[in-house]
PDB file of N, CA and C in Angstrom:
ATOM      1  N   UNK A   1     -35.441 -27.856 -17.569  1.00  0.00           N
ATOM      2  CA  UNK A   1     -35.425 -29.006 -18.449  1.00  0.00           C
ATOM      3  C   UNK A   1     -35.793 -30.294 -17.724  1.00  0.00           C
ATOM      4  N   UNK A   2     -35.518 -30.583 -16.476  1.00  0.00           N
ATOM      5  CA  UNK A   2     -36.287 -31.481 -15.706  1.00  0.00           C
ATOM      6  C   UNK A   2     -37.410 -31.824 -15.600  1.00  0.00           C
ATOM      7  N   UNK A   3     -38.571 -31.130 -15.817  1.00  0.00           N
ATOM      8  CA  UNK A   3     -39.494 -30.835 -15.759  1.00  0.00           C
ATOM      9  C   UNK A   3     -40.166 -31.267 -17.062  1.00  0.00           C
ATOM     10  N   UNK A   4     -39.307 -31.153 -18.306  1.00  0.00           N
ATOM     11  CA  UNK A   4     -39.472 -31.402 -19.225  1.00  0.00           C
ATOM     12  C   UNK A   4     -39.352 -33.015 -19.561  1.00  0.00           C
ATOM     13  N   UNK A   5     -38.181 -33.243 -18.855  1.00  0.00           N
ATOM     14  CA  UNK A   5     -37.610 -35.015 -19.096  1.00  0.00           C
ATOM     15  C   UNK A   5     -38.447 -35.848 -18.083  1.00  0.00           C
ATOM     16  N   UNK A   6     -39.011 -35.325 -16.965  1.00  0.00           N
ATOM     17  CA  UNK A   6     -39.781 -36.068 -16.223  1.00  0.00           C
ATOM     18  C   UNK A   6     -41.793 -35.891 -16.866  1.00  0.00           C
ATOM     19  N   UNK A   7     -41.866 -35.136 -17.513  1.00  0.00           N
ATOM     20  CA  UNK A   7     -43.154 -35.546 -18.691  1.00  0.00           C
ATOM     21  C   UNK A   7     -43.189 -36.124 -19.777  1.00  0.00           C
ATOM     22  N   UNK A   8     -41.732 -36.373 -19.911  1.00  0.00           N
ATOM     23  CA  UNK A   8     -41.568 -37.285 -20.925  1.00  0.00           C
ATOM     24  C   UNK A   8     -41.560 -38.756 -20.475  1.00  0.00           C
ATOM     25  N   UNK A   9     -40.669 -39.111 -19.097  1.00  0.00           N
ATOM     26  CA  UNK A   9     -40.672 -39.841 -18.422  1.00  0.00           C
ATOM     27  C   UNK A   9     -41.914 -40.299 -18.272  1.00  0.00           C
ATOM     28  N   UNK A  10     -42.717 -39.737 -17.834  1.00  0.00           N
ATOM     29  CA  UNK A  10     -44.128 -40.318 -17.603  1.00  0.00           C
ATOM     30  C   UNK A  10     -45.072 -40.677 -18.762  1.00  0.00           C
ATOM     31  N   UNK A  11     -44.957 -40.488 -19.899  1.00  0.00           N
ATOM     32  CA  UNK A  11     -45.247 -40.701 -21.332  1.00  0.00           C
ATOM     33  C   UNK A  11     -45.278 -41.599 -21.910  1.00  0.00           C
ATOM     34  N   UNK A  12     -43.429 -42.192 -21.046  1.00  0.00           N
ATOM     35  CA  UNK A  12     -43.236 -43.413 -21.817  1.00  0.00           C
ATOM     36  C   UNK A  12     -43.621 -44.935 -21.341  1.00  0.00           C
ATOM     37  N   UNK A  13     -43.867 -43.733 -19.654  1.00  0.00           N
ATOM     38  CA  UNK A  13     -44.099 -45.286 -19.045  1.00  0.00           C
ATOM     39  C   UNK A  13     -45.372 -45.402 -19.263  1.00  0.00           C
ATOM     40  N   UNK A  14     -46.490 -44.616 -19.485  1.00  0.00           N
ATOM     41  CA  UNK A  14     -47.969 -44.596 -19.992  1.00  0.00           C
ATOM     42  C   UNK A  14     -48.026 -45.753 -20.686  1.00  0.00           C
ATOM     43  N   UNK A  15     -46.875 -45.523 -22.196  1.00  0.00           N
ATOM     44  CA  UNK A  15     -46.817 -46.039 -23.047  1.00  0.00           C
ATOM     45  C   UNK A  15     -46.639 -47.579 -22.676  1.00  0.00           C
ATOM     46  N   UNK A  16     -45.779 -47.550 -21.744  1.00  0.00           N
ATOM     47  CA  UNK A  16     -45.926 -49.181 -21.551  1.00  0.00           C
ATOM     48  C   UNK A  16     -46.086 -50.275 -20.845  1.00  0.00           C
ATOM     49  N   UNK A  17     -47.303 -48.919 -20.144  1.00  0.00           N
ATOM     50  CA  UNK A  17     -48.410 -49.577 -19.365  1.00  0.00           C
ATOM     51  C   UNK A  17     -49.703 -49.983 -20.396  1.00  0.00           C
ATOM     52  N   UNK A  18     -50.117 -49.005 -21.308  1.00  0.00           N
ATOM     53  CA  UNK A  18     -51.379 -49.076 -21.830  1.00  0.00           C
ATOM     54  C   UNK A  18     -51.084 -49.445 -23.139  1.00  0.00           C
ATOM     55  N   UNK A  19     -50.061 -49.033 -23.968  1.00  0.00           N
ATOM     56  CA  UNK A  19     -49.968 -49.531 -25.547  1.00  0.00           C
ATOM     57  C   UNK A  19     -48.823 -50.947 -25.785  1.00  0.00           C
ATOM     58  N   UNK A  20     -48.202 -50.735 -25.182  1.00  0.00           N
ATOM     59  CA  UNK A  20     -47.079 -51.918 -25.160  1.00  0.00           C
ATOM     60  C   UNK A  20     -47.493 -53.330 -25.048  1.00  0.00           C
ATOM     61  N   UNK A  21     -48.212 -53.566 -24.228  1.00  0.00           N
ATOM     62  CA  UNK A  21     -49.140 -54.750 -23.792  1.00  0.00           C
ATOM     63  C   UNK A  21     -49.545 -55.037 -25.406  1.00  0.00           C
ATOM     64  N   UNK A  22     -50.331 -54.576 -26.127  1.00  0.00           N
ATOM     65  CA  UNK A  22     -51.188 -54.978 -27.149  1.00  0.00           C
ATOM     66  C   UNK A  22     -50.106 -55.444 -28.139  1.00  0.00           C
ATOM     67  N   UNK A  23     -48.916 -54.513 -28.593  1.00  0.00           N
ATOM     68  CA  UNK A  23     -48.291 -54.612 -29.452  1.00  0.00           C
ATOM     69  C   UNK A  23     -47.675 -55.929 -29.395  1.00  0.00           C
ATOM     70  N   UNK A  24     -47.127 -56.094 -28.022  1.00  0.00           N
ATOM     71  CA  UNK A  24     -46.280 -57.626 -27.943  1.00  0.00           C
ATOM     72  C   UNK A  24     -44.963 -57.404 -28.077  1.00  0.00           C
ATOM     73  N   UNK A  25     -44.553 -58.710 -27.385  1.00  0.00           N
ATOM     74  CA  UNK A  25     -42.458 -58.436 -27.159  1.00  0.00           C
ATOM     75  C   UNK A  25     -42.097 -58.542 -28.538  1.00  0.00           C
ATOM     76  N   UNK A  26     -41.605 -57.617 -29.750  1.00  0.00           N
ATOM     77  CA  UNK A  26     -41.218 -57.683 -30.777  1.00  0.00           C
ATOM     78  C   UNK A  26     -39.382 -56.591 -30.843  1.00  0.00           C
ATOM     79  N   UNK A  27     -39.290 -56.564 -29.550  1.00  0.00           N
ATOM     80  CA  UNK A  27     -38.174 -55.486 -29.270  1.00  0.00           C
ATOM     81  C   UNK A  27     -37.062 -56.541 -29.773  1.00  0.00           C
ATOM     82  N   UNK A  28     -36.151 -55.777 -30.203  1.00  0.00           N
ATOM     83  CA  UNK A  28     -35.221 -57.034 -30.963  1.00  0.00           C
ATOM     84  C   UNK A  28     -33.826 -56.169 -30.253  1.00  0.00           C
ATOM     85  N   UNK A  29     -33.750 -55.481 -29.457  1.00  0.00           N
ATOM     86  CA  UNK A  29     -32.388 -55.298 -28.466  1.00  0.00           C
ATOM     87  C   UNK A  29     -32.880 -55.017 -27.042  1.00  0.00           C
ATOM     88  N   UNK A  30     -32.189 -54.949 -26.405  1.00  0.00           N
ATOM     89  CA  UNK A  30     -32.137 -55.071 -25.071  1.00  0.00           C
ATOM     90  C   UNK A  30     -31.080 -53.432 -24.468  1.00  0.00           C
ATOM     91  N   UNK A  31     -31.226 -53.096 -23.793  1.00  0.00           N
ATOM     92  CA  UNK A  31     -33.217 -52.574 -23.410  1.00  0.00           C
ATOM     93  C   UNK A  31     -33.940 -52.540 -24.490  1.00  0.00           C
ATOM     94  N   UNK A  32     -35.140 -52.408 -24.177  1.00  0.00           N
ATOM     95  CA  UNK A  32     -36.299 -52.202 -25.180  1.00  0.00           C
ATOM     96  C   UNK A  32     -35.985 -50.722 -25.575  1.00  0.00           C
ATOM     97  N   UNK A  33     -36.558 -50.728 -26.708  1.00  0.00           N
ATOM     98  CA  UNK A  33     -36.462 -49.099 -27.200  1.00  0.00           C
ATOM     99  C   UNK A  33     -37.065 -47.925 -25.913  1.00  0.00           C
ATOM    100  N   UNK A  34     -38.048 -48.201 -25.393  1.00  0.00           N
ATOM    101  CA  UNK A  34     -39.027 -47.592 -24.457  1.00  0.00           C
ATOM    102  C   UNK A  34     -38.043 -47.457 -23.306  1.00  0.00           C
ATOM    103  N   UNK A  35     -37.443 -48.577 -22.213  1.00  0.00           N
ATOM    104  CA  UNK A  35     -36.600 -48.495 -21.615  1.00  0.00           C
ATOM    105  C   UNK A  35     -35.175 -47.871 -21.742  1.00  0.00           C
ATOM    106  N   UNK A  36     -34.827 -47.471 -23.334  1.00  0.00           N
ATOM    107  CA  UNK A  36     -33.525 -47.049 -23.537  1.00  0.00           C
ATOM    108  C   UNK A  36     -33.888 -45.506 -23.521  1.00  0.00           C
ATOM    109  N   UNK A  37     -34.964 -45.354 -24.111  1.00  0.00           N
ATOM    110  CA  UNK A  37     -35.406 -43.573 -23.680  1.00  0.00           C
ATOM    111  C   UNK A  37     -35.980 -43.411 -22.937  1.00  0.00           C
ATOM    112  N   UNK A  38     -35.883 -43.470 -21.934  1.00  0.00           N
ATOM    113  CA  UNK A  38     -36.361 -43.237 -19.918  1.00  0.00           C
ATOM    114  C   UNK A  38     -35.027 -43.316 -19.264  1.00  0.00           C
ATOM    115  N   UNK A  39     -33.661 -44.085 -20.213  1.00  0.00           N
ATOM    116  CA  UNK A  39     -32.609 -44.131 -19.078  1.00  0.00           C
ATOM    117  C   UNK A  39     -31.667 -42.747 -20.446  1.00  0.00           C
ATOM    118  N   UNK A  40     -32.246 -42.460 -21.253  1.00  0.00           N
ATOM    119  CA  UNK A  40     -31.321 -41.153 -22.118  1.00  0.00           C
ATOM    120  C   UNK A  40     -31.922 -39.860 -21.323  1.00  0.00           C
ATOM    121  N   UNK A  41     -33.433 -40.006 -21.143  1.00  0.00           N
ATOM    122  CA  UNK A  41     -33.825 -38.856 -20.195  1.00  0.00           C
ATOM    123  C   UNK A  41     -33.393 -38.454 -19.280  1.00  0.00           C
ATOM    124  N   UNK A  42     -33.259 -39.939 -18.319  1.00  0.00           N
ATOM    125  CA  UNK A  42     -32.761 -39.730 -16.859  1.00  0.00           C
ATOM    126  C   UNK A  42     -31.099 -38.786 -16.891  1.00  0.00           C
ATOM    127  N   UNK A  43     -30.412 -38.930 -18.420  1.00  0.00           N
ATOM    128  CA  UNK A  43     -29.071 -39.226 -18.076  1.00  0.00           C
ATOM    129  C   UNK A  43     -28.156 -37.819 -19.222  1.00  0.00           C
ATOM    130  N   UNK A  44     -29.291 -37.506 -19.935  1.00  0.00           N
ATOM    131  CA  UNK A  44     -28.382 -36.400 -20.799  1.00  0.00           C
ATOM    132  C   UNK A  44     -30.156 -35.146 -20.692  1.00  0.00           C
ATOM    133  N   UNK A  45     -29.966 -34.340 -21.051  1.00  0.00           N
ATOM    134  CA  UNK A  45     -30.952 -32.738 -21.434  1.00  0.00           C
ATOM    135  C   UNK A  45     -31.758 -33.512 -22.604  1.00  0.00           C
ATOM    136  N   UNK A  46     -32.697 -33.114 -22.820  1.00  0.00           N
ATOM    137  CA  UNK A  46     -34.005 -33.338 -23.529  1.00  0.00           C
ATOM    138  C   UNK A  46     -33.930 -33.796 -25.155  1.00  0.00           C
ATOM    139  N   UNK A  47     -32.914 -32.689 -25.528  1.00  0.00           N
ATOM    140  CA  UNK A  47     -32.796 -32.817 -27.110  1.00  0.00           C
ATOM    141  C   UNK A  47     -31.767 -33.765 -27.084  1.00  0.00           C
ATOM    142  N   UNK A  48     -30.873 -33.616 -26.621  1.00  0.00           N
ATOM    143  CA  UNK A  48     -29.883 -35.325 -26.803  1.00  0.00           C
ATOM    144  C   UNK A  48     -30.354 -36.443 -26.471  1.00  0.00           C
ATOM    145  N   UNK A  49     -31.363 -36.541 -25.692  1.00  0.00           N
ATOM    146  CA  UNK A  49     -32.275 -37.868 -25.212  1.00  0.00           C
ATOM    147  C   UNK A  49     -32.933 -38.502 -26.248  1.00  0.00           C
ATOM    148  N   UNK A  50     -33.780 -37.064 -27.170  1.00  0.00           N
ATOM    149  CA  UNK A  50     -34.621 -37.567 -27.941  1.00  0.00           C
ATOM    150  C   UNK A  50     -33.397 -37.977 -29.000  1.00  0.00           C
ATOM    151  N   UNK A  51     -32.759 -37.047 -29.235  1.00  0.00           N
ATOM    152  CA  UNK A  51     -31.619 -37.947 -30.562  1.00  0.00           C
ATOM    153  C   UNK A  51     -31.449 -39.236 -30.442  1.00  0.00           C
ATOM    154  N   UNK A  52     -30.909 -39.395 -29.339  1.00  0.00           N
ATOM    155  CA  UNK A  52     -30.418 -40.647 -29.106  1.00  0.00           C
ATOM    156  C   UNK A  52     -31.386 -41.697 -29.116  1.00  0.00           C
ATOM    157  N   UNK A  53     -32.617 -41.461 -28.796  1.00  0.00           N
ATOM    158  CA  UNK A  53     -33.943 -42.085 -28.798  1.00  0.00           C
ATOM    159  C   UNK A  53     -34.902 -42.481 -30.262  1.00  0.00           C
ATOM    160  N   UNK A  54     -34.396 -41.517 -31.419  1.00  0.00           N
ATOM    161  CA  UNK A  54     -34.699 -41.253 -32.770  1.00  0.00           C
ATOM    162  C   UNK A  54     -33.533 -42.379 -33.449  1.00  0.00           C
ATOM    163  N   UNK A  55     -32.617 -41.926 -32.727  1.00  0.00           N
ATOM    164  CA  UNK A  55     -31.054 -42.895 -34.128  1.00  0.00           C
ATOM    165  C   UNK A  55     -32.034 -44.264 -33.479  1.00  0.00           C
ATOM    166  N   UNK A  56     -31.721 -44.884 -32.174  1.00  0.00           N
ATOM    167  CA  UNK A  56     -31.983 -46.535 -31.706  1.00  0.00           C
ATOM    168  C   UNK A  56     -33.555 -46.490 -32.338  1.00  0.00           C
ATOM    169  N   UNK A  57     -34.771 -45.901 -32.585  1.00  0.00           N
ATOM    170  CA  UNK A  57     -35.920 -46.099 -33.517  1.00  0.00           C
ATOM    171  C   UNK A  57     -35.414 -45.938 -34.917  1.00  0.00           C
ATOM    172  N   UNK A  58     -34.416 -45.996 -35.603  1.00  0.00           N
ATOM    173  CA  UNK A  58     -34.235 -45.888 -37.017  1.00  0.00           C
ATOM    174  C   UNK A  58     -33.490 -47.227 -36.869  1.00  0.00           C
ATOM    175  N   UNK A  59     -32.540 -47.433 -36.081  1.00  0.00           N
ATOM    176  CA  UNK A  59     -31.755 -48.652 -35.821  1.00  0.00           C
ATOM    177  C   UNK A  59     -32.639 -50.147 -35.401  1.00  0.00           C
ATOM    178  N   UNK A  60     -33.634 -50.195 -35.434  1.00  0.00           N
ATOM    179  CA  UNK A  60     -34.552 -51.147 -34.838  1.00  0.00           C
ATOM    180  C   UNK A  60     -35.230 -51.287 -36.312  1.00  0.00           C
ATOM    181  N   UNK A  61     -34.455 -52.019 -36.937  1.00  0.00           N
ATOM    182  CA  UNK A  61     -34.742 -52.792 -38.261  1.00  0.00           C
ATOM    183  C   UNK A  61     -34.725 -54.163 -38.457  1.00  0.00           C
ATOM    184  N   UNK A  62     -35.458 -54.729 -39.445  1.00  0.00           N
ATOM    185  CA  UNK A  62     -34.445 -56.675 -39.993  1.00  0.00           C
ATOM    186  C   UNK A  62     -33.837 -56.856 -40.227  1.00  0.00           C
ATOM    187  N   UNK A  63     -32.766 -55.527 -41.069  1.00  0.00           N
ATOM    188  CA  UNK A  63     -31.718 -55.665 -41.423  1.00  0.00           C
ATOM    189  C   UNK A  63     -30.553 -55.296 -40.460  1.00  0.00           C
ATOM    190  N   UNK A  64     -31.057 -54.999 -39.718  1.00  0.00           N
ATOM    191  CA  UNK A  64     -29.598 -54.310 -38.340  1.00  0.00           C
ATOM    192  C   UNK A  64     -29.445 -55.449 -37.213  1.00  0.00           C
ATOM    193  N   UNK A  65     -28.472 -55.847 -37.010  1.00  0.00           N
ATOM    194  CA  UNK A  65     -27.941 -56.630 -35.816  1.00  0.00           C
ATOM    195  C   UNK A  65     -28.913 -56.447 -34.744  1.00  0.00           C
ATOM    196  N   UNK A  66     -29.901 -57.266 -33.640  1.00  0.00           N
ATOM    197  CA  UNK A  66     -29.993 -57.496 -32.368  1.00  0.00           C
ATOM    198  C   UNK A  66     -29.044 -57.574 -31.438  1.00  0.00           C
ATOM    199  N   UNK A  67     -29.610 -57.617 -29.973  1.00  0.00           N
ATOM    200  CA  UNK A  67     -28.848 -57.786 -28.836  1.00  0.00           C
ATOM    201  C   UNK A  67     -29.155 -56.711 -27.839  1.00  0.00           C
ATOM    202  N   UNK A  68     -27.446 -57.027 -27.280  1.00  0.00           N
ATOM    203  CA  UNK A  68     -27.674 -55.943 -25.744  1.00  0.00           C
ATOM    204  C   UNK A  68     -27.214 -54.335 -26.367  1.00  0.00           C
ATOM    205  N   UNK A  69     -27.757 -53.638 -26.134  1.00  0.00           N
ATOM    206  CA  UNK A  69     -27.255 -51.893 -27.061  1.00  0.00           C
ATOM    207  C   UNK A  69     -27.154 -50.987 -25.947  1.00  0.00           C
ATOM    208  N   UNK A  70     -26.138 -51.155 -25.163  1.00  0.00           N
ATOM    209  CA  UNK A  70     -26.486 -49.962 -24.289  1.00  0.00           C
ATOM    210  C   UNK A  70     -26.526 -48.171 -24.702  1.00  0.00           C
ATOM    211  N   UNK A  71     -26.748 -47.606 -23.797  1.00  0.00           N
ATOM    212  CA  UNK A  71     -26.660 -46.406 -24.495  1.00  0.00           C
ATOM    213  C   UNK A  71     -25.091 -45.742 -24.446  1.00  0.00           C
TER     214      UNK A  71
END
Protein backbone atom coordinates (compact mmCIF):
# COMPACT_ATOMS: atom_id res chain seq x y z
CA UNK A 1 0.00 0.00 0.00
CA UNK A 2 2.98 2.35 0.14
CA UNK A 3 3.62 2.16 -3.06
CA UNK A 4 0.27 2.99 -3.70
CA UNK A 5 0.14 6.29 -1.33
CA UNK A 6 3.48 7.40 -2.63
CA UNK A 7 1.82 7.55 -6.50
CA UNK A 8 -0.63 9.22 -5.19
CA UNK A 9 1.72 11.42 -3.39
CA UNK A 10 3.32 12.31 -6.48
CA UNK A 11 -0.04 13.14 -8.31
CA UNK A 12 -0.84 15.57 -6.06
CA UNK A 13 2.14 17.32 -6.00
CA UNK A 14 2.06 17.25 -10.04
CA UNK A 15 -1.10 18.76 -9.38
CA UNK A 16 0.30 21.62 -7.71
CA UNK A 17 3.00 22.18 -9.57
CA UNK A 18 1.26 22.29 -13.04
CA UNK A 19 -2.66 22.84 -12.42
CA UNK A 20 -2.83 24.77 -9.19
CA UNK A 21 -0.90 27.74 -10.44
CA UNK A 22 -3.69 28.52 -13.11
CA UNK A 23 -6.60 27.93 -10.88
CA UNK A 24 -5.45 30.51 -8.15
CA UNK A 25 -5.52 30.72 -4.17
CA UNK A 26 -9.35 30.09 -3.88
CA UNK A 27 -8.68 27.38 -0.95
CA UNK A 28 -10.92 28.63 1.77
CA UNK A 29 -9.22 26.33 4.77
CA UNK A 30 -5.98 25.80 5.72
CA UNK A 31 -4.24 23.35 4.66
CA UNK A 32 -5.28 23.55 1.24
CA UNK A 33 -7.35 20.67 0.17
CA UNK A 34 -4.17 19.32 -1.93
CA UNK A 35 -1.91 19.65 1.16
CA UNK A 36 -4.55 17.95 3.49
CA UNK A 37 -4.42 14.79 1.11
CA UNK A 38 -0.56 14.29 0.96
CA UNK A 39 -0.55 14.59 4.89
CA UNK A 40 -3.94 11.71 5.02
CA UNK A 41 -1.61 9.64 2.67
CA UNK A 42 1.44 10.09 4.55
CA UNK A 43 -0.60 9.18 7.77
CA UNK A 44 -3.54 6.51 7.41
CA UNK A 45 -3.75 3.30 4.23
CA UNK A 46 -5.06 4.48 0.93
CA UNK A 47 -8.85 4.08 1.24
CA UNK A 48 -9.09 6.13 4.49
CA UNK A 49 -6.88 8.85 2.92
CA UNK A 50 -9.02 9.09 0.02
CA UNK A 51 -12.23 9.26 2.41
CA UNK A 52 -10.96 11.64 4.29
CA UNK A 53 -9.80 13.53 1.18
CA UNK A 54 -13.53 13.12 -0.54
CA UNK A 55 -15.60 14.35 2.93
CA UNK A 56 -12.87 17.88 3.12
CA UNK A 57 -13.76 18.14 -1.14
CA UNK A 58 -17.55 17.97 -0.30
CA UNK A 59 -16.82 20.26 2.77
CA UNK A 60 -15.12 23.03 0.67
CA UNK A 61 -18.33 24.96 -0.01
CA UNK A 62 -19.90 28.89 0.50
CA UNK A 63 -21.96 27.62 2.66
CA UNK A 64 -19.50 25.75 5.17
CA UNK A 65 -17.31 27.61 7.67
CA UNK A 66 -13.45 28.47 6.57
CA UNK A 67 -10.26 28.32 8.49
CA UNK A 68 -7.61 26.09 10.01
CA UNK A 69 -9.17 22.14 9.51
CA UNK A 70 -6.74 19.91 10.56
CA UNK A 71 -7.06 16.44 9.80
Amino acid sequence: MKIINNFFIQLVKLYQLSISPWIGKNCRYIPTCSEYMIFCLKKFHFFKAIFFSIKRIFRCNPWNKSGYDPI
